[in-house]
PDB file of N, CA and C in Angstrom:
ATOM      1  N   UNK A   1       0.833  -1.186   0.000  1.00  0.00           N
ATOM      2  CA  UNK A   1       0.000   0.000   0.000  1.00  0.00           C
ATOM      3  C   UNK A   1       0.878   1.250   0.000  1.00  0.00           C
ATOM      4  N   UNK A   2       0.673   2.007  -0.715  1.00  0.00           N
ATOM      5  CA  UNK A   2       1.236   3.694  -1.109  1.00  0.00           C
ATOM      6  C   UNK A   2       0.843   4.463   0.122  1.00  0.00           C
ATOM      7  N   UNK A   3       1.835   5.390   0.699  1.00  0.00           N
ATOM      8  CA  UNK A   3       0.708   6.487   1.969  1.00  0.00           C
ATOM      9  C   UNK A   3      -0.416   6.895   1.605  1.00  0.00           C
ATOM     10  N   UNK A   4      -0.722   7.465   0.754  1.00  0.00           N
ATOM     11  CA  UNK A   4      -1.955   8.232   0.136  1.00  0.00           C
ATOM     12  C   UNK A   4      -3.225   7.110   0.325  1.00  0.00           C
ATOM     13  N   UNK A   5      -2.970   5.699   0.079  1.00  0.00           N
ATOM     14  CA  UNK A   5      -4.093   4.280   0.874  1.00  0.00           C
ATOM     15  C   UNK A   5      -4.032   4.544   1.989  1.00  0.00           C
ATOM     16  N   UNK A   6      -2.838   4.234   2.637  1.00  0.00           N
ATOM     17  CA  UNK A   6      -2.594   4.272   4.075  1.00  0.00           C
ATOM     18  C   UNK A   6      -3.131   5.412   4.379  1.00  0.00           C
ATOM     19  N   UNK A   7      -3.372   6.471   4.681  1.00  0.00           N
ATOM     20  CA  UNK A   7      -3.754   7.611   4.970  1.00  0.00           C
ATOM     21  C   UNK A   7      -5.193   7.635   5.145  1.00  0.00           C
ATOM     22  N   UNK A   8      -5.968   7.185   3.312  1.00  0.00           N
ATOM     23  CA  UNK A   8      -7.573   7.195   3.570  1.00  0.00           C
ATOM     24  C   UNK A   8      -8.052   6.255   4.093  1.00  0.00           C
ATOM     25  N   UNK A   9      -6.958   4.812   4.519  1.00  0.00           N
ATOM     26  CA  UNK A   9      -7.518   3.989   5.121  1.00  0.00           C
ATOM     27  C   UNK A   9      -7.980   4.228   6.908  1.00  0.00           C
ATOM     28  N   UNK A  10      -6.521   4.879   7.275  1.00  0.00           N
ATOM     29  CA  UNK A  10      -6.651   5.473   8.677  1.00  0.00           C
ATOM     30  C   UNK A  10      -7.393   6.537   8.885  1.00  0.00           C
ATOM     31  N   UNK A  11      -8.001   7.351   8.337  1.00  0.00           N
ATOM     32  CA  UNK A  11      -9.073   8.252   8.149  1.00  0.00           C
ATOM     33  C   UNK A  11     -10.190   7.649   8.565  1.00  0.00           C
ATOM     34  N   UNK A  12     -10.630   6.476   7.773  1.00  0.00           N
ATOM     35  CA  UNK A  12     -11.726   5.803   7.502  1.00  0.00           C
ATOM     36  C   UNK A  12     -11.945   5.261   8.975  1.00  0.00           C
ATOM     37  N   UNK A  13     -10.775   4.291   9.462  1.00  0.00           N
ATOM     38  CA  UNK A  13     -10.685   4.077  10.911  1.00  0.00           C
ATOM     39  C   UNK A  13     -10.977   4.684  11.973  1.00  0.00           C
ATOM     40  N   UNK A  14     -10.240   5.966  12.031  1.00  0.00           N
ATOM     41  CA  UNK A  14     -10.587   7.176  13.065  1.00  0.00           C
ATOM     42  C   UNK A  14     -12.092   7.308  13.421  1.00  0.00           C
ATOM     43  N   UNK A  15     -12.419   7.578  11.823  1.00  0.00           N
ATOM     44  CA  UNK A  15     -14.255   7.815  12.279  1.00  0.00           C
ATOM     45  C   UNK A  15     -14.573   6.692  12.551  1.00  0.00           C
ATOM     46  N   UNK A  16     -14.541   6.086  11.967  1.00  0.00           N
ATOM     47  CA  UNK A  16     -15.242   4.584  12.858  1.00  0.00           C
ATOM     48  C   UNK A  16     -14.645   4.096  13.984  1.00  0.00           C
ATOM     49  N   UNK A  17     -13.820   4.851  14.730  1.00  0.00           N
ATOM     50  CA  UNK A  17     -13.678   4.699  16.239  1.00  0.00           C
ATOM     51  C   UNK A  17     -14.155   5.345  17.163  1.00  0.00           C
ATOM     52  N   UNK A  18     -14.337   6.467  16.521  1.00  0.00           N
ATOM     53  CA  UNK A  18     -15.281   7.750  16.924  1.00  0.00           C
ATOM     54  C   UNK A  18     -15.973   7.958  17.069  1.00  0.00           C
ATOM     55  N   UNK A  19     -16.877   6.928  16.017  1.00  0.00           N
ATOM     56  CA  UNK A  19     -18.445   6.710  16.063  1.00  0.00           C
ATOM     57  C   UNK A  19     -18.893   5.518  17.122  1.00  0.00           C
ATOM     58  N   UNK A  20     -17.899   4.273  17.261  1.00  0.00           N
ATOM     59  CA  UNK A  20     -18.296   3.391  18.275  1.00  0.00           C
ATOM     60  C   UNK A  20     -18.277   4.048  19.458  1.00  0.00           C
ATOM     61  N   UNK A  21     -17.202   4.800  20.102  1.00  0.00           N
ATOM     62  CA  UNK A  21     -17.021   5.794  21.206  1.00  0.00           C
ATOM     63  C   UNK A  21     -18.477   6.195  21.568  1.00  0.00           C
ATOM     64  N   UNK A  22     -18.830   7.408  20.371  1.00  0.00           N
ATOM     65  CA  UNK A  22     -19.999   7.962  20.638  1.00  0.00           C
ATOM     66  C   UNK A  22     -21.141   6.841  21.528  1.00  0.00           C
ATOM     67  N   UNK A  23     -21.341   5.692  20.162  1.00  0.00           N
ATOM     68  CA  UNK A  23     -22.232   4.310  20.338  1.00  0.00           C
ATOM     69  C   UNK A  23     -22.124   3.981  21.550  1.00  0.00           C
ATOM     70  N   UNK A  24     -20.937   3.671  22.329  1.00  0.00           N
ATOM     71  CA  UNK A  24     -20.906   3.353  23.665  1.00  0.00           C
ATOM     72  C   UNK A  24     -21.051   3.978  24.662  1.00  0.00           C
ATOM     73  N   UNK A  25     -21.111   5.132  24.725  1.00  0.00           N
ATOM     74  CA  UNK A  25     -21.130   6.099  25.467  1.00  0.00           C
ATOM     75  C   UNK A  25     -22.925   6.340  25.637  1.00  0.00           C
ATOM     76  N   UNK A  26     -23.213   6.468  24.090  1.00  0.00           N
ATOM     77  CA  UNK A  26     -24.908   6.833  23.816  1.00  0.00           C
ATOM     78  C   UNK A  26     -25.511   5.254  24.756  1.00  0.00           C
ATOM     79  N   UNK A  27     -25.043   4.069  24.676  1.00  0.00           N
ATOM     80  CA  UNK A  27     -25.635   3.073  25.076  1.00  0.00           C
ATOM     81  C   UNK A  27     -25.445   2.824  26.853  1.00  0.00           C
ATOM     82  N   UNK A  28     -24.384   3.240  26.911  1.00  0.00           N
ATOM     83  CA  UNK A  28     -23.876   3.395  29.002  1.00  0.00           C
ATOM     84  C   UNK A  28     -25.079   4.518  28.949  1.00  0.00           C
ATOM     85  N   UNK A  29     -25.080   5.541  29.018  1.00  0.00           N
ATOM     86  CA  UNK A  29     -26.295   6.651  29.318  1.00  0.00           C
ATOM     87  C   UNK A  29     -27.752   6.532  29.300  1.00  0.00           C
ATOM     88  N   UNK A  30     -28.450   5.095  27.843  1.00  0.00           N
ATOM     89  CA  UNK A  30     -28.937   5.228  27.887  1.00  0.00           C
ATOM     90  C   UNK A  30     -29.919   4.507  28.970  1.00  0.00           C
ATOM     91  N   UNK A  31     -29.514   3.696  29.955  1.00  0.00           N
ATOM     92  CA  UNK A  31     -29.310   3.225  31.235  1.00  0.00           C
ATOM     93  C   UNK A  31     -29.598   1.138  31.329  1.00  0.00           C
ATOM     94  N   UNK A  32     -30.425   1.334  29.799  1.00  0.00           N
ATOM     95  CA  UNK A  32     -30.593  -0.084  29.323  1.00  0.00           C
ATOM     96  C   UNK A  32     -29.319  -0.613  28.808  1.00  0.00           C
ATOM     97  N   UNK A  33     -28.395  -0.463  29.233  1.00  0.00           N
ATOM     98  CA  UNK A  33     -27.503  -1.028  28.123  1.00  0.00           C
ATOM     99  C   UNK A  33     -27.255  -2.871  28.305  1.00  0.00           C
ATOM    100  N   UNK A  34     -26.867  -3.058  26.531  1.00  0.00           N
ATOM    101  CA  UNK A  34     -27.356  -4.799  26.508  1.00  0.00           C
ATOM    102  C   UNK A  34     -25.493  -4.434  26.793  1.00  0.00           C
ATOM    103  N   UNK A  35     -25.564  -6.022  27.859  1.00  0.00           N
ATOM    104  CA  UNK A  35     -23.872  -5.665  28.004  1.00  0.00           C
ATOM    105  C   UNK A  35     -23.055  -6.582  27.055  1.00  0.00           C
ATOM    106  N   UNK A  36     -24.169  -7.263  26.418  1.00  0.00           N
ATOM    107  CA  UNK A  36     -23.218  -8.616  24.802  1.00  0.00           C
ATOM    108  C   UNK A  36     -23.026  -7.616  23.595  1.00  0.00           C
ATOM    109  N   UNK A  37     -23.961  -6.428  23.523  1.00  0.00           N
ATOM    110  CA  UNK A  37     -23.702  -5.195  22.456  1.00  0.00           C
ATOM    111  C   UNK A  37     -22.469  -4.591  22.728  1.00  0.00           C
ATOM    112  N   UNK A  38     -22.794  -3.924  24.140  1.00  0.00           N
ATOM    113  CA  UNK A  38     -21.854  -3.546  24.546  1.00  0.00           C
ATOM    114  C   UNK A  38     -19.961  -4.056  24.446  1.00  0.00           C
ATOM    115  N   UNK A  39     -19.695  -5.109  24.660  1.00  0.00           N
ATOM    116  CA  UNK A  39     -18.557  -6.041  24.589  1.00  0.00           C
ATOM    117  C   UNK A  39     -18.363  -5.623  23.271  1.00  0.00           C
ATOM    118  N   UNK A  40     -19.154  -6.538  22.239  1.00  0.00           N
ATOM    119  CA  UNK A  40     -18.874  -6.087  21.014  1.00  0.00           C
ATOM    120  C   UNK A  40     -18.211  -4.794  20.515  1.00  0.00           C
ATOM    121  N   UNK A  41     -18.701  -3.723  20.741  1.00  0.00           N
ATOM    122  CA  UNK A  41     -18.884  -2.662  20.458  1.00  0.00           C
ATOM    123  C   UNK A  41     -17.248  -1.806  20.940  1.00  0.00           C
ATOM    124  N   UNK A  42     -17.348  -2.306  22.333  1.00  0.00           N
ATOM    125  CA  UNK A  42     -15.758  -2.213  22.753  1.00  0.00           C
ATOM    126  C   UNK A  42     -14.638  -3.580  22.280  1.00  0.00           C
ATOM    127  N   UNK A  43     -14.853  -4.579  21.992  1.00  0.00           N
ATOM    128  CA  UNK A  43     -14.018  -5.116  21.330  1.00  0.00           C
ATOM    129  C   UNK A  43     -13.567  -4.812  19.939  1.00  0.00           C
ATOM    130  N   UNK A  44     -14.453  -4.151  18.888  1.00  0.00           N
ATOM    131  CA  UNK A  44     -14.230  -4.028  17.808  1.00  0.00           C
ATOM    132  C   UNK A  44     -13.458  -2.268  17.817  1.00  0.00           C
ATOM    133  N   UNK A  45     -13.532  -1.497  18.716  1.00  0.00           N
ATOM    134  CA  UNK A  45     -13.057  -0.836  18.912  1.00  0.00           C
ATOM    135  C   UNK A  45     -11.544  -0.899  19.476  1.00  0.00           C
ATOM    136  N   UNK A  46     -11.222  -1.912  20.310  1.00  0.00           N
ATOM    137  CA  UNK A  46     -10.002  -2.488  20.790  1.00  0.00           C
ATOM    138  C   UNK A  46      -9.031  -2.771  18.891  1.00  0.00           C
ATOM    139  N   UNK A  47      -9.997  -3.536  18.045  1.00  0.00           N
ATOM    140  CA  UNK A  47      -9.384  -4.006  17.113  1.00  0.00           C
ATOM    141  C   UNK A  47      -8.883  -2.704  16.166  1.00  0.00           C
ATOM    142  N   UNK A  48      -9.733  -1.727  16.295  1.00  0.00           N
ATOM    143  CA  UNK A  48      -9.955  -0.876  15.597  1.00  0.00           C
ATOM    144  C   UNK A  48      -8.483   0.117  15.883  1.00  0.00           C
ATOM    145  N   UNK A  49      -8.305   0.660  17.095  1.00  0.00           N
ATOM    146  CA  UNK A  49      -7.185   0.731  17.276  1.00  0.00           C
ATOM    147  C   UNK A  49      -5.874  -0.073  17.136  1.00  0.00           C
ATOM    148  N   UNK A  50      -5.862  -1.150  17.052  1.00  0.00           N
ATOM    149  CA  UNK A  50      -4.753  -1.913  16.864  1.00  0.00           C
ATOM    150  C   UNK A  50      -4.312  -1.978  15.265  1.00  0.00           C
ATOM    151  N   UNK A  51      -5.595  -1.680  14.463  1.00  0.00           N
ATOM    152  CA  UNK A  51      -5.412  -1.476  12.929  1.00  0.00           C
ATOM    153  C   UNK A  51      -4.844  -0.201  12.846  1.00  0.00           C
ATOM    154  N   UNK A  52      -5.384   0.935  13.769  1.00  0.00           N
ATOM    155  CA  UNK A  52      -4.629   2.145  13.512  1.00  0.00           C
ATOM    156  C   UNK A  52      -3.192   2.209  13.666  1.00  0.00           C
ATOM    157  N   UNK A  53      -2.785   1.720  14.852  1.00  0.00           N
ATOM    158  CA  UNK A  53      -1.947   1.300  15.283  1.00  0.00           C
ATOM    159  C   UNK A  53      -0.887   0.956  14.189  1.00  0.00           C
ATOM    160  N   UNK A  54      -0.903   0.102  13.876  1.00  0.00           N
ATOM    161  CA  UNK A  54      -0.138  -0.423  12.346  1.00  0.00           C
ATOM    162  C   UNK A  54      -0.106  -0.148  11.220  1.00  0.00           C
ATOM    163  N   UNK A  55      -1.444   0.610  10.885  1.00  0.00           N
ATOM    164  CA  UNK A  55      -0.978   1.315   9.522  1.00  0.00           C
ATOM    165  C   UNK A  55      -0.602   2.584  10.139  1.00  0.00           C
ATOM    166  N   UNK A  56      -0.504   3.514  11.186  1.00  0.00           N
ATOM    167  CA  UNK A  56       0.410   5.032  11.650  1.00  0.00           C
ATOM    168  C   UNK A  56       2.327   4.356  11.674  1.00  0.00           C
ATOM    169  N   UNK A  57       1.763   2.981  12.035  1.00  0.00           N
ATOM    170  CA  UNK A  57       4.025   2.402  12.238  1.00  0.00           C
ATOM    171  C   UNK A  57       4.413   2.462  10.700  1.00  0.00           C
ATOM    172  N   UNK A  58       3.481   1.697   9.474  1.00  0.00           N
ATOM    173  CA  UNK A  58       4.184   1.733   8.178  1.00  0.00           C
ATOM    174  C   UNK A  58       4.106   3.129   7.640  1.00  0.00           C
ATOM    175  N   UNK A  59       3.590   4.377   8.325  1.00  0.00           N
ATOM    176  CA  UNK A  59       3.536   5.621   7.625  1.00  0.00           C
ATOM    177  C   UNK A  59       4.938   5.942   8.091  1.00  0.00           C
ATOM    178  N   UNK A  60       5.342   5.646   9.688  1.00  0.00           N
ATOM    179  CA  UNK A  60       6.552   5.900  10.009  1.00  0.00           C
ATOM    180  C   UNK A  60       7.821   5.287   9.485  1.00  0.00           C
ATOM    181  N   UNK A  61       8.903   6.552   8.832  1.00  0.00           N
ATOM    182  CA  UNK A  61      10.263   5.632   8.277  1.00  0.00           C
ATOM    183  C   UNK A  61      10.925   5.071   9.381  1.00  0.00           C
ATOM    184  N   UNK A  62      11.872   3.975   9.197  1.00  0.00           N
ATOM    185  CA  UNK A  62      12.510   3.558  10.135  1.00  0.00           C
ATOM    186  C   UNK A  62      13.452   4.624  10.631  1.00  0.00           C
ATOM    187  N   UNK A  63      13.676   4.692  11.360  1.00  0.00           N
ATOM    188  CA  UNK A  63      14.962   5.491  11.981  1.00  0.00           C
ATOM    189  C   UNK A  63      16.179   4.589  12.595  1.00  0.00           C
ATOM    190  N   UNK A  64      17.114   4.575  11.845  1.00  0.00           N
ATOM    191  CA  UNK A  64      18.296   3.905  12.670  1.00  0.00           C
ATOM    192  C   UNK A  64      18.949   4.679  13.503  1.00  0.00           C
ATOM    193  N   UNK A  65      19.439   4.473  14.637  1.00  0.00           N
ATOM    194  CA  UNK A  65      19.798   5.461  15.875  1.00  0.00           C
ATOM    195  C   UNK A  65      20.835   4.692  15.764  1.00  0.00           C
TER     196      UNK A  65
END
């Protein structure tokens, strides 16, 4: 993948971490919360970062020190 993928891919990620955030947050408040949605909702968010995670390391050049 070229940065310019990498880039709109991690874009794409962000909001959709942003939006589960919101989701979880909207679902803790709304005082019903299902807690098997819930899990979900924070697990795929766990993943979600870990994808960010790895495509922000291949944007980074190596640095030899």
């Amino acid at each position: 993948m070229d940065d310019s993928l990498i880039a709109k891919r991690l874009e794409v990620l962000r909001v959709e971490h942003r939006d589960l955030d919101s989701a979880i947050g909207a679902l803790i408040d709304s005082g019903s919360a299902d807690q098997l949605q819930l899990a979900r909702f924070k697990k795929r968010k766990l993943r979600l970062r870990d994808e960010i995670a790895l495509l922000e390391d291949q944007l980074i050049p190596d640095i030899i020190a």
